[in-house]
Protein backbone atom coordinates (compact mmCIF):
# COMPACT_ATOMS: atom_id res chain seq x y z
CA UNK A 1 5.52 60.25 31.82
CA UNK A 2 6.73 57.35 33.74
CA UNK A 3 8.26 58.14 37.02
CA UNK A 4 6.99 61.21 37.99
CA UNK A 5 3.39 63.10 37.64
CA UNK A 6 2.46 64.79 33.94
CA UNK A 7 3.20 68.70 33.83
CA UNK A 8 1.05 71.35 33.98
CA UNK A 9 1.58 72.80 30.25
CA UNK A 10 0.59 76.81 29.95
CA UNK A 11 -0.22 76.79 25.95
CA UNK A 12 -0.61 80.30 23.96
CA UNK A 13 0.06 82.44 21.20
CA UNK A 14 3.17 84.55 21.91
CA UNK A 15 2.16 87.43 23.72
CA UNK A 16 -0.29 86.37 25.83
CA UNK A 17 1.73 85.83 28.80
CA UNK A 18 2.57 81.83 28.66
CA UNK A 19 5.88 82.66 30.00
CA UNK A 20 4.76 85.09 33.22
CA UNK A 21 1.85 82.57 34.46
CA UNK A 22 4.57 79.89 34.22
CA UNK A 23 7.13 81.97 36.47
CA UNK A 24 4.31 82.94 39.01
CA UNK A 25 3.49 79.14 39.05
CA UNK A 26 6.92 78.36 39.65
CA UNK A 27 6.74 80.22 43.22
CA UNK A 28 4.42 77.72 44.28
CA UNK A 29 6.34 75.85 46.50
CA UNK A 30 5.20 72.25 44.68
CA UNK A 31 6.32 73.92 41.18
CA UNK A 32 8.85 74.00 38.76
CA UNK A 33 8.68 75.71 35.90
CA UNK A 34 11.33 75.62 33.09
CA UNK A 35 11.35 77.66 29.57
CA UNK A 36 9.79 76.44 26.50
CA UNK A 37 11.53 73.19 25.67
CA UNK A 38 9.56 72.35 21.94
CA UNK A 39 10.21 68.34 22.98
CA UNK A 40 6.81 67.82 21.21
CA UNK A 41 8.31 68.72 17.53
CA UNK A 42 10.00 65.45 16.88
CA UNK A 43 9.65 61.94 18.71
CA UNK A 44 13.78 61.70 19.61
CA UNK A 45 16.60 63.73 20.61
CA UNK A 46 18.07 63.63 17.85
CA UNK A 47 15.17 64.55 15.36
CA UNK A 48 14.62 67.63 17.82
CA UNK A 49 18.28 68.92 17.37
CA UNK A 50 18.31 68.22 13.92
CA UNK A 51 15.16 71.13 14.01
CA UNK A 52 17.08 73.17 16.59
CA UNK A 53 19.89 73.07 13.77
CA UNK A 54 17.76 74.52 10.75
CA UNK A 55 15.68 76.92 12.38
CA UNK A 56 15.57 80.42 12.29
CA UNK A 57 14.65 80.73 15.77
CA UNK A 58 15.80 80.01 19.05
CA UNK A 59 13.93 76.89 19.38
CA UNK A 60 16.99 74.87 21.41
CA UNK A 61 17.43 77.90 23.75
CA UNK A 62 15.09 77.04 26.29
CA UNK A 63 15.77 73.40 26.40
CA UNK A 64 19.60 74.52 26.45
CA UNK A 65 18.73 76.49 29.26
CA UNK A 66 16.95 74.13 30.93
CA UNK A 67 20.16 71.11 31.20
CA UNK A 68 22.53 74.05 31.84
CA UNK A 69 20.88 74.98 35.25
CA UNK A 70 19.53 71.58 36.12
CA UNK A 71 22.48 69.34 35.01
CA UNK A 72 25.56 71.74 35.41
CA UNK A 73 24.46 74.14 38.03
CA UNK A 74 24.57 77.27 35.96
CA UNK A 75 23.27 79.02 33.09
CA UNK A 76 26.45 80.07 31.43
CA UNK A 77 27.82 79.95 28.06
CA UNK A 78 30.48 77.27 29.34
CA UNK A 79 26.99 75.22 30.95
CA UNK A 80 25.34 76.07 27.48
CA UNK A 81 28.18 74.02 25.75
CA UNK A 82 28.30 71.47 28.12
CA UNK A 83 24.09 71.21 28.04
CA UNK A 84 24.77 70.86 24.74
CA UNK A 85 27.38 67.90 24.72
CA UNK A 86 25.25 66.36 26.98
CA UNK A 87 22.00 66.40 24.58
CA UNK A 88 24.04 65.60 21.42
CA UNK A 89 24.66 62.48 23.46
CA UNK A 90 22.09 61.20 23.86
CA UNK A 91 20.57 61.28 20.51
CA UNK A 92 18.78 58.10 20.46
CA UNK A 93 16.77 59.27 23.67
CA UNK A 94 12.71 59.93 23.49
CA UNK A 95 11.48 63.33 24.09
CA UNK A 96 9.45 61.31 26.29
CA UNK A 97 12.71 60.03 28.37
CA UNK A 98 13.98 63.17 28.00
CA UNK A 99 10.78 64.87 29.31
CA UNK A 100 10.63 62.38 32.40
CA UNK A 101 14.94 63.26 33.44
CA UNK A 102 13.74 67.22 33.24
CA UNK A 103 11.00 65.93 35.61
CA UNK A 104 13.31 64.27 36.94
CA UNK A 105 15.84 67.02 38.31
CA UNK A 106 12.98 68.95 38.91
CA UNK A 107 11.20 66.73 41.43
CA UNK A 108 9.43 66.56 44.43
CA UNK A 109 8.36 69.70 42.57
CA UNK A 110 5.85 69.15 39.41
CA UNK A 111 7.21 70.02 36.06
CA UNK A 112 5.20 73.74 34.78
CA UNK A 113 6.15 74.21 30.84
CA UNK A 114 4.99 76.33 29.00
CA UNK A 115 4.60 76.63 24.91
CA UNK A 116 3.46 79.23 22.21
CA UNK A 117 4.74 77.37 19.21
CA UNK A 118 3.54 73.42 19.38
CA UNK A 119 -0.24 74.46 19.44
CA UNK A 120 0.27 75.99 15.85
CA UNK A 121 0.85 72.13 14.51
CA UNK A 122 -1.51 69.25 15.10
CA UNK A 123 0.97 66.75 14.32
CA UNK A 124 2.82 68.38 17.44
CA UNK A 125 -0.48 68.24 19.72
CA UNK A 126 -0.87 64.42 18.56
CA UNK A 127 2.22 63.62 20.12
CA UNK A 128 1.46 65.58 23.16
CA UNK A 129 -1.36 63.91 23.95
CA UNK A 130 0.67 60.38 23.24
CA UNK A 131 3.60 61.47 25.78
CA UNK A 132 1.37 63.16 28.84
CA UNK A 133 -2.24 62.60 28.23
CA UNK A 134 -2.85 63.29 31.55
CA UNK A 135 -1.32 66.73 31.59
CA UNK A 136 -3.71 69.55 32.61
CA UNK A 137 -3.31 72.53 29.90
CA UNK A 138 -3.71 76.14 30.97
CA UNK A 139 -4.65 78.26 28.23
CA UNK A 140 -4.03 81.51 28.45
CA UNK A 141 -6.22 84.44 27.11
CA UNK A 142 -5.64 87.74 25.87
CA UNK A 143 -7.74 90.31 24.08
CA UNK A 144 -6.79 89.38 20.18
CA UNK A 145 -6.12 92.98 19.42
CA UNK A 146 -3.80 93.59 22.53
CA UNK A 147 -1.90 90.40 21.53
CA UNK A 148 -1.38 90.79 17.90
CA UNK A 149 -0.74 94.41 18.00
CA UNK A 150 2.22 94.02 20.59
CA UNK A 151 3.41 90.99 17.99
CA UNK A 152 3.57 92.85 15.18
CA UNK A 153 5.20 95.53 16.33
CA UNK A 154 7.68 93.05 17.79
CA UNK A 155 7.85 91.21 14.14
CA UNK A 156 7.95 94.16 11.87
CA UNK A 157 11.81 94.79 13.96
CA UNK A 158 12.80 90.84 12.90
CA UNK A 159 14.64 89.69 9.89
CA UNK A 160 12.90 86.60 9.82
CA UNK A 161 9.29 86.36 10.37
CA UNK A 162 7.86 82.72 10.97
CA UNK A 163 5.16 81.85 8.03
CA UNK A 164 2.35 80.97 10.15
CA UNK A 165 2.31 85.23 11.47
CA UNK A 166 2.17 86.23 7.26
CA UNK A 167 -0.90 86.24 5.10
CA UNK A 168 0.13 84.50 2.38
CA UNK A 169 -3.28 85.83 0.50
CA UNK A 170 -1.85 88.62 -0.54
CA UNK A 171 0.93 90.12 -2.49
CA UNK A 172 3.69 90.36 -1.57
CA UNK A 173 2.59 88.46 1.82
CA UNK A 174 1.92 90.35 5.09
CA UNK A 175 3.20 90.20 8.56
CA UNK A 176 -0.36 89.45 10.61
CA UNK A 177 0.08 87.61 13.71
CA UNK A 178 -4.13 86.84 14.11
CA UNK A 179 -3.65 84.30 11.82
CA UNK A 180 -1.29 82.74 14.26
CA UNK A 181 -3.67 83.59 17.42
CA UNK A 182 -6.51 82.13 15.55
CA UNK A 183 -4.86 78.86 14.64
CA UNK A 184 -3.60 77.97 18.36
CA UNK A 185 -6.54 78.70 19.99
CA UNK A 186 -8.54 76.80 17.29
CA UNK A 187 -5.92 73.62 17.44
CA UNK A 188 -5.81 73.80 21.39
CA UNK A 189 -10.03 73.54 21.32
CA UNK A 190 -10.09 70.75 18.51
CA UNK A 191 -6.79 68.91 19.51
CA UNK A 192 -6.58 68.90 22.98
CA UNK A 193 -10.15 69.89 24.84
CA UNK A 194 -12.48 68.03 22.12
CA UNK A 195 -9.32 64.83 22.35
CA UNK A 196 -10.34 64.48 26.16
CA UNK A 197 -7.49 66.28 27.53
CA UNK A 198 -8.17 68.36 30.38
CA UNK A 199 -8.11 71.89 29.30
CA UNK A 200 -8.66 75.24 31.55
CA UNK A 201 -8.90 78.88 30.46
CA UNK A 202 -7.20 81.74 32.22
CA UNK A 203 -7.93 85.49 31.17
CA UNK A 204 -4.10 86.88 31.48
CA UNK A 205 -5.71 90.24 30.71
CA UNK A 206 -8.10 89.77 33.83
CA UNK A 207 -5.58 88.70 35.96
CA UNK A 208 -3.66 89.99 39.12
CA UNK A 209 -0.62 88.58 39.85
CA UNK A 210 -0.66 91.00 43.38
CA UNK A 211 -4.15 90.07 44.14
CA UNK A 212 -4.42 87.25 46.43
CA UNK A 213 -7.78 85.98 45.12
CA UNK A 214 -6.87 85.27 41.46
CA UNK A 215 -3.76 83.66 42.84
CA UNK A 216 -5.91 81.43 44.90
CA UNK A 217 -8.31 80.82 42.06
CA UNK A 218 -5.36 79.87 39.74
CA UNK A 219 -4.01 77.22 42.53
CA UNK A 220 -7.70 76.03 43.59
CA UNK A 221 -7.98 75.56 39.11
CA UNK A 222 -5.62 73.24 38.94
CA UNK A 223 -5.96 71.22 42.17
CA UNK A 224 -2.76 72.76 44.07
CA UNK A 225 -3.06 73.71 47.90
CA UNK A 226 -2.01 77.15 48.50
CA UNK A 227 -0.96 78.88 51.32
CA UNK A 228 0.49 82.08 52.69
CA UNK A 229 4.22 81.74 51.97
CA UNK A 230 2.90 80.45 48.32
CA UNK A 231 0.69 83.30 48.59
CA UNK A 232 4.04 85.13 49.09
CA UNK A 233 6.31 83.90 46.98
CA UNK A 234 3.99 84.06 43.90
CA UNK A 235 3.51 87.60 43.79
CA UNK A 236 7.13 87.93 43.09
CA UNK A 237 7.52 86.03 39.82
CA UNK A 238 10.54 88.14 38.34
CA UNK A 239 12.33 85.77 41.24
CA UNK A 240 12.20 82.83 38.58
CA UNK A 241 15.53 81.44 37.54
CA UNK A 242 14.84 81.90 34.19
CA UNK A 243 12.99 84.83 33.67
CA UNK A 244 14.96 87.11 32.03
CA UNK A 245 17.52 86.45 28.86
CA UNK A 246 19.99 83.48 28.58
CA UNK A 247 23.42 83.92 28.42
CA UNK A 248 24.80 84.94 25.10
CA UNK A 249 24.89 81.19 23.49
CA UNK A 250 21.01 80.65 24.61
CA UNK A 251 19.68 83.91 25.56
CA UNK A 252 15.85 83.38 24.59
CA UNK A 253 13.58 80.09 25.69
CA UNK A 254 10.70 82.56 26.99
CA UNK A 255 8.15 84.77 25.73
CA UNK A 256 9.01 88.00 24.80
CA UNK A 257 6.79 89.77 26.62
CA UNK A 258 9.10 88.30 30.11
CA UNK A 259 12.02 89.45 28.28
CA UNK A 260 10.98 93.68 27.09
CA UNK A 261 8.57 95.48 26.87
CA UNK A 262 7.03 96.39 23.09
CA UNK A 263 6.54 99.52 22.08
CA UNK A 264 3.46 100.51 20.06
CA UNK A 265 3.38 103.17 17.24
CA UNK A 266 0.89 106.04 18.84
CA UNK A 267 -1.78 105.46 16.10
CA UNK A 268 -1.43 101.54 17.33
CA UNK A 269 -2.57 102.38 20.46
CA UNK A 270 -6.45 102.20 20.54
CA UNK A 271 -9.45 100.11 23.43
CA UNK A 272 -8.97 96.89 22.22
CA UNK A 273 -12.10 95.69 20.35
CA UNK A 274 -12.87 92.95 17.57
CA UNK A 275 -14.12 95.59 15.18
CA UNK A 276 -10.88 97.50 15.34
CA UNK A 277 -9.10 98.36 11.78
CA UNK A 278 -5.75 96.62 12.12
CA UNK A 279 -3.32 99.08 10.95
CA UNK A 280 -0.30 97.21 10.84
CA UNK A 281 -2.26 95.41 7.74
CA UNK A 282 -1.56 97.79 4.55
CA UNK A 283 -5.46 97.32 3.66
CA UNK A 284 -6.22 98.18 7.23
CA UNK A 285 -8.92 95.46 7.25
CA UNK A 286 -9.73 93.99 10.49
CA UNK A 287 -10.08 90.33 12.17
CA UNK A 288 -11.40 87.51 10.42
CA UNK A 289 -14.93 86.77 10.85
CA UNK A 290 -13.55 82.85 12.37
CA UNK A 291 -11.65 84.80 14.73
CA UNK A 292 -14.10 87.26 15.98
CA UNK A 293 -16.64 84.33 16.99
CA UNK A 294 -13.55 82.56 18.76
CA UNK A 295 -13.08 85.37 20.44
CA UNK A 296 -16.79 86.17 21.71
CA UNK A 297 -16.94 83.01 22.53
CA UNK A 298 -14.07 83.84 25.36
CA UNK A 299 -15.97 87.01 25.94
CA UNK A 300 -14.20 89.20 24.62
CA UNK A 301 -16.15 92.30 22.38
């Protein structure tokens, strides 16, 4: 970042509530929070659209999103197209320039993004730590079981299921979103905390987005000065601009957990614990012994 101070970045798997800390962050009155922009996939505009084109995904949505409201007042499938006009434009931009105009439009207030699909790829890490090594990263924690359980419900409804949620050591392969969990929590320890980068941990599932003490806790974690009317204002984070779906030509750009609520099969629906038999897996086996000492190591049993 040049001009203006390094986000805060909230990092996760999906379903541990990246999106929800971001919009309760983004009631802070010195905030901003935008959806999940992916600018640390490729090093230019134009290598990020060129992604955006071929995936499977709605990887451009948020970032669509994003220029539509800040650029063209509006999130609205005309705004989408012109968002989009705009980007294709500027093609031979940096994600870093492009990171510092969101910043930009977004100032006085400080840029909160947040991510559940760079920490699955070191190379994408790498070039976060080259564009805002400075940025503070939140990490957000939920009970492994509680996570992957509400994914794989969520993924068993999709036509396309990423690779890095399938076991690939079986046959045919297997939706099983701990692999996923495992591997960002694993890159965002290696990558970013043992790289330098400063790197805090926030227990989603222990959190209280009513009670006034973890708000306060959250602000005094990453150096922000809180008072009552941010006191206020955060308890209400459905009030974020971009908390619900996109219009129809970019309706995602947040987690799905912000978006509707995931229904679990009855026999799903068991005290999360690391010895649990994972029954969306046909051999009902459960998590991996590298994922069961991650987790302890968070505290969770």
């Amino acid at each position: 970042m040049s001009a203006h101070r390094d986000p805060i970045l909230v990092l996760a798997p999906p379903f541990s509530g990246a999106s929800f800390i971001a919009a309760v962050l983004d009631r802070h009155h010195g905030l901003c929070a935008v959806p999940e922009l992916h600018l640390f996939m490729a090093d230019s505009v134009g290598g990020l659209l060129d992604l955006f084109a071929i995936s499977q995904g709605g990887h451009g949505d948020g970032l669509l999103r994003t220029v539509a409201q800040f650029a063209f007042g509006a999130q609205s499938d005309g705004a989408i197209d012109q968002a989009a006009g705009w980007l294709d434009e500027r093609r031979d931009w940096s994600t870093a320039a492009l990171l510092d105009a969101v910043a930009g439009w977004a100032a006085p207030a400080r840029l909160v993004i947040p991510d559940t699909d760079s920490p699955l790829r070191p190379v994408d890490l790498a070039r976060m730590r080259t564009i805002v090594p400075d940025a503070p990263v939140l990490q957000c924690l939920r009970h492994p079981y509680a996570v992957t359980a509400e994914h794989a419900a969520w993924l068993r409804e999709r036509l396309f299921v990423p690779i890095d949620y399938k076991d690939h050591s079986v046959d045919p392969p297997q939706v099983d979103p701990q692999l996923g969990w495992y591997r960002i929590h694993r890159n965002i320890e290696q990558h970013l905390l043992g790289a330098g980068m400063r790197t805090l941990r926030l227990q989603v599932d222990r959190f209280d987005e009513g009670a006034d003490d973890d708000l306060r806790r959250l602000c005094a974690d990453l150096g922000l000065e809180c008072d009552a009317a941010d006191l206020h204002a955060m308890r209400e984070p459905r009030a974020w601009v971009f908390g619900g779906y996109g219009p129809r030509a970019a309706p995602y750009g947040v987690d799905v957990d912000l978006l509707e609520p995931v229904r679990l099969p009855a026999d799903w629906v068991v005290e999360p614990s690391l010895d649990a038999l994972l029954p969306w897996r046909r051999d009902r086996s459960g998590f991996s012994p590298d994922l069961v000492a991650l987790a302890q190591s968070y505290g969770y049993r």
